[in-house]
C-alpha atoms as a PDB file:
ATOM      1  CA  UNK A   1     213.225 -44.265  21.833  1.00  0.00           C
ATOM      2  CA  UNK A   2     211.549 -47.282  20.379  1.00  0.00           C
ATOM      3  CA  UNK A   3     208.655 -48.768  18.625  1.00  0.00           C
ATOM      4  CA  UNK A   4     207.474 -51.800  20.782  1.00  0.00           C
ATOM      5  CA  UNK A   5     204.712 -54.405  19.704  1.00  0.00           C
ATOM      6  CA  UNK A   6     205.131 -56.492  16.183  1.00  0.00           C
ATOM      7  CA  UNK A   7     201.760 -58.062  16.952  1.00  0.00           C
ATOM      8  CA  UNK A   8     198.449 -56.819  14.933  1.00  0.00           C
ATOM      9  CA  UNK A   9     197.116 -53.881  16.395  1.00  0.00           C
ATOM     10  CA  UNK A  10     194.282 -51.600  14.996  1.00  0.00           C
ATOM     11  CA  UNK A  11     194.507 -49.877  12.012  1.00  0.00           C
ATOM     12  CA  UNK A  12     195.456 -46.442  12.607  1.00  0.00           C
ATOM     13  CA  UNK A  13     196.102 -46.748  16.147  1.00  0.00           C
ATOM     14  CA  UNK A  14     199.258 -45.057  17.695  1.00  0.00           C
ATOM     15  CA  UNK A  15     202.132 -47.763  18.106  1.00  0.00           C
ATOM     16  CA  UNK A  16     203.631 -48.395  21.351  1.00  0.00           C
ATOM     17  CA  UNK A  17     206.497 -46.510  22.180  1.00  0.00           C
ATOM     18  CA  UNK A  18     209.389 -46.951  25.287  1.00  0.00           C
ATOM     19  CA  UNK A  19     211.069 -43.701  26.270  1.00  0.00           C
ATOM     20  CA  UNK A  20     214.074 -43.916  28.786  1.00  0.00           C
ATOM     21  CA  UNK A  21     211.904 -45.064  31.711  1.00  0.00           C
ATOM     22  CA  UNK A  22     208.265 -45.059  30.170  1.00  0.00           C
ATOM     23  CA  UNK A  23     206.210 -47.407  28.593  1.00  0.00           C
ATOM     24  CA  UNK A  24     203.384 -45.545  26.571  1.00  0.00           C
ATOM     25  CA  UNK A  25     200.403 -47.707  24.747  1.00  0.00           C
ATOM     26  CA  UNK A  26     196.894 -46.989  23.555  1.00  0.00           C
ATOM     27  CA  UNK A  27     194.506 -47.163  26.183  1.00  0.00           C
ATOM     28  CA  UNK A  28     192.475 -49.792  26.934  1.00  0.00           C
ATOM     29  CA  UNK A  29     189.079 -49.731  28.939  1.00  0.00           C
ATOM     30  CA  UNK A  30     191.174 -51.994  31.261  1.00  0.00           C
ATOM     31  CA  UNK A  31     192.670 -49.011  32.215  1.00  0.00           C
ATOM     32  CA  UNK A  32     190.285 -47.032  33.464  1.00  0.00           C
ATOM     33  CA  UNK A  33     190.275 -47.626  37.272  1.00  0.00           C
ATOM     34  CA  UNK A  34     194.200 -46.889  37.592  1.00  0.00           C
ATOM     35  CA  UNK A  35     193.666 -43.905  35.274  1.00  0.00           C
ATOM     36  CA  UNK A  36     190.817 -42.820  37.440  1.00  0.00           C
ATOM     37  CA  UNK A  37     192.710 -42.850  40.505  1.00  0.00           C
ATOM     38  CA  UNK A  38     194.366 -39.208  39.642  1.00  0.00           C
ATOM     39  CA  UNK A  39     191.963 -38.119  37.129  1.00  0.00           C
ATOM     40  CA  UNK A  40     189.224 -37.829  39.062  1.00  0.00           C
ATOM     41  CA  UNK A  41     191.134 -36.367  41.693  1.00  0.00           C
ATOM     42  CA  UNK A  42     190.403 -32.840  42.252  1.00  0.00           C
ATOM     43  CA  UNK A  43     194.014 -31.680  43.765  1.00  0.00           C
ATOM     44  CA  UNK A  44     195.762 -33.801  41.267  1.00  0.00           C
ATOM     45  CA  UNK A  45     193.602 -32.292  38.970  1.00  0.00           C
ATOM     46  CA  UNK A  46     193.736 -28.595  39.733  1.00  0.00           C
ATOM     47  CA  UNK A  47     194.175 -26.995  36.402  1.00  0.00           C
ATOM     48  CA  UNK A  48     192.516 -29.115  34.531  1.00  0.00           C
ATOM     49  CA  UNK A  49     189.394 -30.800  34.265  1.00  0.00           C
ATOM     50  CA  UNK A  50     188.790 -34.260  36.369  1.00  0.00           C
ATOM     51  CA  UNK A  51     186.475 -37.225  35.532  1.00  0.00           C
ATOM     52  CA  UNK A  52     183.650 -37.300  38.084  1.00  0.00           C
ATOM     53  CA  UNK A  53     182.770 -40.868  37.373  1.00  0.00           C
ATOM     54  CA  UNK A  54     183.963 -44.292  36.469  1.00  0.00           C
ATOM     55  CA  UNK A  55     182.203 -44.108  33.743  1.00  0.00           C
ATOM     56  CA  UNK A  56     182.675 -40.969  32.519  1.00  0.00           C
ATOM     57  CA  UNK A  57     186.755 -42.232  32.538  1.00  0.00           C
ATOM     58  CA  UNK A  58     185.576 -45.327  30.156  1.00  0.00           C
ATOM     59  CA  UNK A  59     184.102 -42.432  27.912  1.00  0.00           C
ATOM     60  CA  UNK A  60     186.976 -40.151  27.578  1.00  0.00           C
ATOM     61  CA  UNK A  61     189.432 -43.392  27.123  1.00  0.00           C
ATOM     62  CA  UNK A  62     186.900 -44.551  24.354  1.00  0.00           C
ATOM     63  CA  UNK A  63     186.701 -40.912  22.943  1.00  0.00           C
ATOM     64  CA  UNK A  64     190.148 -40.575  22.811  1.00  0.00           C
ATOM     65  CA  UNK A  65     190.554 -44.582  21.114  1.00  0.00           C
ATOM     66  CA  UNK A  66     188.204 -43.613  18.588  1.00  0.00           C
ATOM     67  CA  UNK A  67     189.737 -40.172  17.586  1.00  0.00           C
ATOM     68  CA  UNK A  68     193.478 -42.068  17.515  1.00  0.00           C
ATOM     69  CA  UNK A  69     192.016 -44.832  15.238  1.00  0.00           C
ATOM     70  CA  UNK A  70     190.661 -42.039  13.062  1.00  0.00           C
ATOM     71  CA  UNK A  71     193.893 -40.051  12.223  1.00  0.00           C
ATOM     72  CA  UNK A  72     196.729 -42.615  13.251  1.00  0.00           C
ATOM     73  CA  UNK A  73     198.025 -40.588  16.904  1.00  0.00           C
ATOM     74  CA  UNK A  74     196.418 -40.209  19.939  1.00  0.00           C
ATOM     75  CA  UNK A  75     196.927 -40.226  23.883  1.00  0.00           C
ATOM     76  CA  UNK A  76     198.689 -43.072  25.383  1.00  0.00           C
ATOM     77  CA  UNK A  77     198.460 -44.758  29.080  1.00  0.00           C
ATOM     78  CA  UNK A  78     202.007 -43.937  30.545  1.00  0.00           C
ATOM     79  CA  UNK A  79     203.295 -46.587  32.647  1.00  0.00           C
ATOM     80  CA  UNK A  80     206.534 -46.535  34.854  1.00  0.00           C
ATOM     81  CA  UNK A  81     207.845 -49.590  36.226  1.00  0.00           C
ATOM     82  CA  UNK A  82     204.176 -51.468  34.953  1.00  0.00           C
ATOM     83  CA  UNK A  83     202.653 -49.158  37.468  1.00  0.00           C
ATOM     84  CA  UNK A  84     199.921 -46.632  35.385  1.00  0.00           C
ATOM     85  CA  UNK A  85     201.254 -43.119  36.020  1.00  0.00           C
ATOM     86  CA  UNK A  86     199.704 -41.193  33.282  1.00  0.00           C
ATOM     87  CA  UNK A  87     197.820 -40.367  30.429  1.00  0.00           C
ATOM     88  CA  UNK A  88     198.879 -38.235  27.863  1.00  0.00           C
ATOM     89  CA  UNK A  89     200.313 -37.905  24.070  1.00  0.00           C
ATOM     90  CA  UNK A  90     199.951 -36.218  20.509  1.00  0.00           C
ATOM     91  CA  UNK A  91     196.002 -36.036  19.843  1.00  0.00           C
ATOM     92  CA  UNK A  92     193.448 -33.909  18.172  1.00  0.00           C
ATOM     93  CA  UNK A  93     191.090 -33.585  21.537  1.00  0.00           C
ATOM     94  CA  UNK A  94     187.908 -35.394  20.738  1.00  0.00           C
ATOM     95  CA  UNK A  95     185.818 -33.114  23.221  1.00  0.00           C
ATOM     96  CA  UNK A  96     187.659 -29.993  22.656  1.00  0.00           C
ATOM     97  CA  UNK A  97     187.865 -30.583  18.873  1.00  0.00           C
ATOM     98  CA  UNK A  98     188.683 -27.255  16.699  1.00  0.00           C
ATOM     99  CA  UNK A  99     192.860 -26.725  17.712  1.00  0.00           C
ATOM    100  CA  UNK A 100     194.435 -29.615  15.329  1.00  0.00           C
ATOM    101  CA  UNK A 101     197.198 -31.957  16.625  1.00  0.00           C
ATOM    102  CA  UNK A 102     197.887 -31.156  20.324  1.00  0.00           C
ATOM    103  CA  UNK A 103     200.245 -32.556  23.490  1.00  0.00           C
ATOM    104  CA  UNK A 104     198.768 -33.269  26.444  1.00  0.00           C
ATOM    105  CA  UNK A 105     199.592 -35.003  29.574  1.00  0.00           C
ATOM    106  CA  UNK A 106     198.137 -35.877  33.012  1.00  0.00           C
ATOM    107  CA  UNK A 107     200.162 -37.689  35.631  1.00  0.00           C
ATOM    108  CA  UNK A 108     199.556 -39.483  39.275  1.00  0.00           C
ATOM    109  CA  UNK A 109     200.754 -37.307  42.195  1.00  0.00           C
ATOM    110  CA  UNK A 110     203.782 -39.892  42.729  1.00  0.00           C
ATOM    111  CA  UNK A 111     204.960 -39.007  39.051  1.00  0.00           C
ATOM    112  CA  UNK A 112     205.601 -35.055  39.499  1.00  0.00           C
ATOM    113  CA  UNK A 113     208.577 -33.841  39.335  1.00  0.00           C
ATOM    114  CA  UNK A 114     210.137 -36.800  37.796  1.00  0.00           C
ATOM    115  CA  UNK A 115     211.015 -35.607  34.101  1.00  0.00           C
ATOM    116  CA  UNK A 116     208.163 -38.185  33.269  1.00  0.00           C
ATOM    117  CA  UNK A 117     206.008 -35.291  31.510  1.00  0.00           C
ATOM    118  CA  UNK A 118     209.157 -34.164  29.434  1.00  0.00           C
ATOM    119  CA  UNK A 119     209.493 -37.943  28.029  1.00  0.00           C
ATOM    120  CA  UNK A 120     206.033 -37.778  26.951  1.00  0.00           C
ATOM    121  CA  UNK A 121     205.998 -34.944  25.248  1.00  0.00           C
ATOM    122  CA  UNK A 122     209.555 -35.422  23.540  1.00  0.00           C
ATOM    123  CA  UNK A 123     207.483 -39.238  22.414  1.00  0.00           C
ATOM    124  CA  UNK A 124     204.684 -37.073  20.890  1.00  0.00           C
ATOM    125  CA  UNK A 125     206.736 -34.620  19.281  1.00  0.00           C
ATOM    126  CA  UNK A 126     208.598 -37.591  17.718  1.00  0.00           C
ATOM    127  CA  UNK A 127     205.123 -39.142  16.522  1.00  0.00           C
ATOM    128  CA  UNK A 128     204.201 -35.704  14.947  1.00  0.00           C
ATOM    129  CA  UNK A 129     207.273 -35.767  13.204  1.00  0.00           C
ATOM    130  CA  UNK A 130     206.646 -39.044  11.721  1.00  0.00           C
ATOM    131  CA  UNK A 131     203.232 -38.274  10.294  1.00  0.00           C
ATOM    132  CA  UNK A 132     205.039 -35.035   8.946  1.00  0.00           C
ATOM    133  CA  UNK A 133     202.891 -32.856  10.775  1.00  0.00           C
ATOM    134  CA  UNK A 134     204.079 -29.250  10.540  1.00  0.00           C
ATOM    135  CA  UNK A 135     203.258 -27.733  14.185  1.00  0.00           C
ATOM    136  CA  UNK A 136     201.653 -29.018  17.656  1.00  0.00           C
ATOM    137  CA  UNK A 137     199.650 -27.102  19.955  1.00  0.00           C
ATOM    138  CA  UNK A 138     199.535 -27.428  23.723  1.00  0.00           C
ATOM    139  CA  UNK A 139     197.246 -25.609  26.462  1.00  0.00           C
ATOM    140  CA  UNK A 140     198.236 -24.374  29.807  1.00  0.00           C
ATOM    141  CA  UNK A 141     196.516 -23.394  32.910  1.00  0.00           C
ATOM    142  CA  UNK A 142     198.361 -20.088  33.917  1.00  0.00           C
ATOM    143  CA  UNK A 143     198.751 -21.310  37.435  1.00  0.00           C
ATOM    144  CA  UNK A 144     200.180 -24.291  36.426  1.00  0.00           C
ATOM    145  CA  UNK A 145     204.052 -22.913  36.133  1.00  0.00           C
ATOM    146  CA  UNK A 146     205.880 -26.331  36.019  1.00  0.00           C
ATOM    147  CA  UNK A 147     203.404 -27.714  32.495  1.00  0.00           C
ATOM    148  CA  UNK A 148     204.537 -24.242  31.340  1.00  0.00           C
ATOM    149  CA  UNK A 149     207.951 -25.206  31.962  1.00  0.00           C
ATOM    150  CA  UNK A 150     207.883 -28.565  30.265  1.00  0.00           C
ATOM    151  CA  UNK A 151     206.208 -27.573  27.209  1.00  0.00           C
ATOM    152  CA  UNK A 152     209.132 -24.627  27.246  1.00  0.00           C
ATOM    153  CA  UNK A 153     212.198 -26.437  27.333  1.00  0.00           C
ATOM    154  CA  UNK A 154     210.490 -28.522  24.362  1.00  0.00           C
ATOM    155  CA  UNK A 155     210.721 -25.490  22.474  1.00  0.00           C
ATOM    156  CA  UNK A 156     206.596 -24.625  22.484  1.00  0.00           C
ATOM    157  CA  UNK A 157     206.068 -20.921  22.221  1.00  0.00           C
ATOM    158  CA  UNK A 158     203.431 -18.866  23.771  1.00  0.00           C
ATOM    159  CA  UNK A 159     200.759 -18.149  20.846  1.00  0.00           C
ATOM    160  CA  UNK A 160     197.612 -16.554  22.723  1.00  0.00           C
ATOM    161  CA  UNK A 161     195.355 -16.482  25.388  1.00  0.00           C
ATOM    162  CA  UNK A 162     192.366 -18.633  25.058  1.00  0.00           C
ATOM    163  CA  UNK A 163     189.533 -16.901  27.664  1.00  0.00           C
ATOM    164  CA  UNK A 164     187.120 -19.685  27.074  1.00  0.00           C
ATOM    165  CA  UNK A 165     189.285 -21.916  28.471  1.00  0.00           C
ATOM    166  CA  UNK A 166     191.325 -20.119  30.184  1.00  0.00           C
ATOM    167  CA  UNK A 167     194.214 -21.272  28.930  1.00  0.00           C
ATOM    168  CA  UNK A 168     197.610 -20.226  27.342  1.00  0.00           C
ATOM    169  CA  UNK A 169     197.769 -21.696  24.044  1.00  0.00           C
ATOM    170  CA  UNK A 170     201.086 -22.654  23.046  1.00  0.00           C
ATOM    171  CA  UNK A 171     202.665 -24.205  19.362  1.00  0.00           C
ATOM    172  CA  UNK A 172     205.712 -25.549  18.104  1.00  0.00           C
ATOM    173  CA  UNK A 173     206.864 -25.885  14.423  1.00  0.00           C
ATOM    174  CA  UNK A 174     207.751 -28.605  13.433  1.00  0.00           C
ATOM    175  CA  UNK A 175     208.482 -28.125   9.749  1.00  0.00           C
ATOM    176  CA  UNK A 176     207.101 -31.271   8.243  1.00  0.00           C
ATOM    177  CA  UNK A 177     204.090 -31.088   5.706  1.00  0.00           C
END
């Protein structure tokens, strides 16, 4: 895996990273409209929750922006081939805020089943490492087996139930810190 980009870039902000077939970079409001496409699609959505608007995409990218600038990690646009396939990365959820450093990871329908998730989250695990974090959380929907499966062969562990969410919460320890 490498570090891309020697240009100035934010202070803070995550650095660009390539993976085996990915390219992951902070998003940009640029974005928006390709990330839209699957996240505010309810079936490509199921267990999660979709954007209903435009707009409300441009918010959650500039949410998420904001919160990476803040601590030095945060999501990443996932591109494959310089098509936008994803979203996803080590983060501390601005709108969920409470669980400390967390994976998470949304793709386009055309990305399942492509080992594209496991990248990512082997990327963000690698970041955490980095900023010598000692353990990262993820969340699951329980109906969503194949997320469960991905976080699993990473080596997250089931930790509880979260009912408000109703999610599984998983961690991983990391040993750093």
């Amino acid at each position: 895996m490498a570090i891309v980009g020697t240009g100035p870039r934010p202070v803070g902000s995550p650095p660009q990273r390539l993976t085996p077939r990915l390219h992951l970079s902070p998003p940009r409001l640029e974005d928006a409209p390709a990330l839209f496409a699957f996240m505010g699609d309810a079936a490509v959505m199921q267990h999660t929750y979709r954007k209903e608007t435009l707009r409300e995409m441009r918010r959650h990218i500039a949410a998420h922006w904001w919160q990476a600038r803040r601590l030095g990690f945060g999501c990443w646009t996932v591109r494959h081939e310089g098509r936008v396939v994803g979203f996803g990365g080590l983060n501390d959820d601005p709108l969920e805020p409470g669980y400390g450093p967390e994976v998470a990871y949304f793709f386009a329908r055309e990305a399942w089943g492509k080992g594209f998730a496991g990248e990512l989250v082997a990327a963000s695990l690698d970041r955490a490492r980095e900023l010598g974090l000692p353990a990262v959380r993820a969340f699951v929907h329980p109906a969503n087996a194949a997320s469960r499966r991905v976080l699993e062969r990473a080596g997250f562990t089931v930790e509880r139930w979260v009912p408000d969410m109703t999610r599984w919460l998983l961690h991983i320890e990391l040993g750093g810190a």
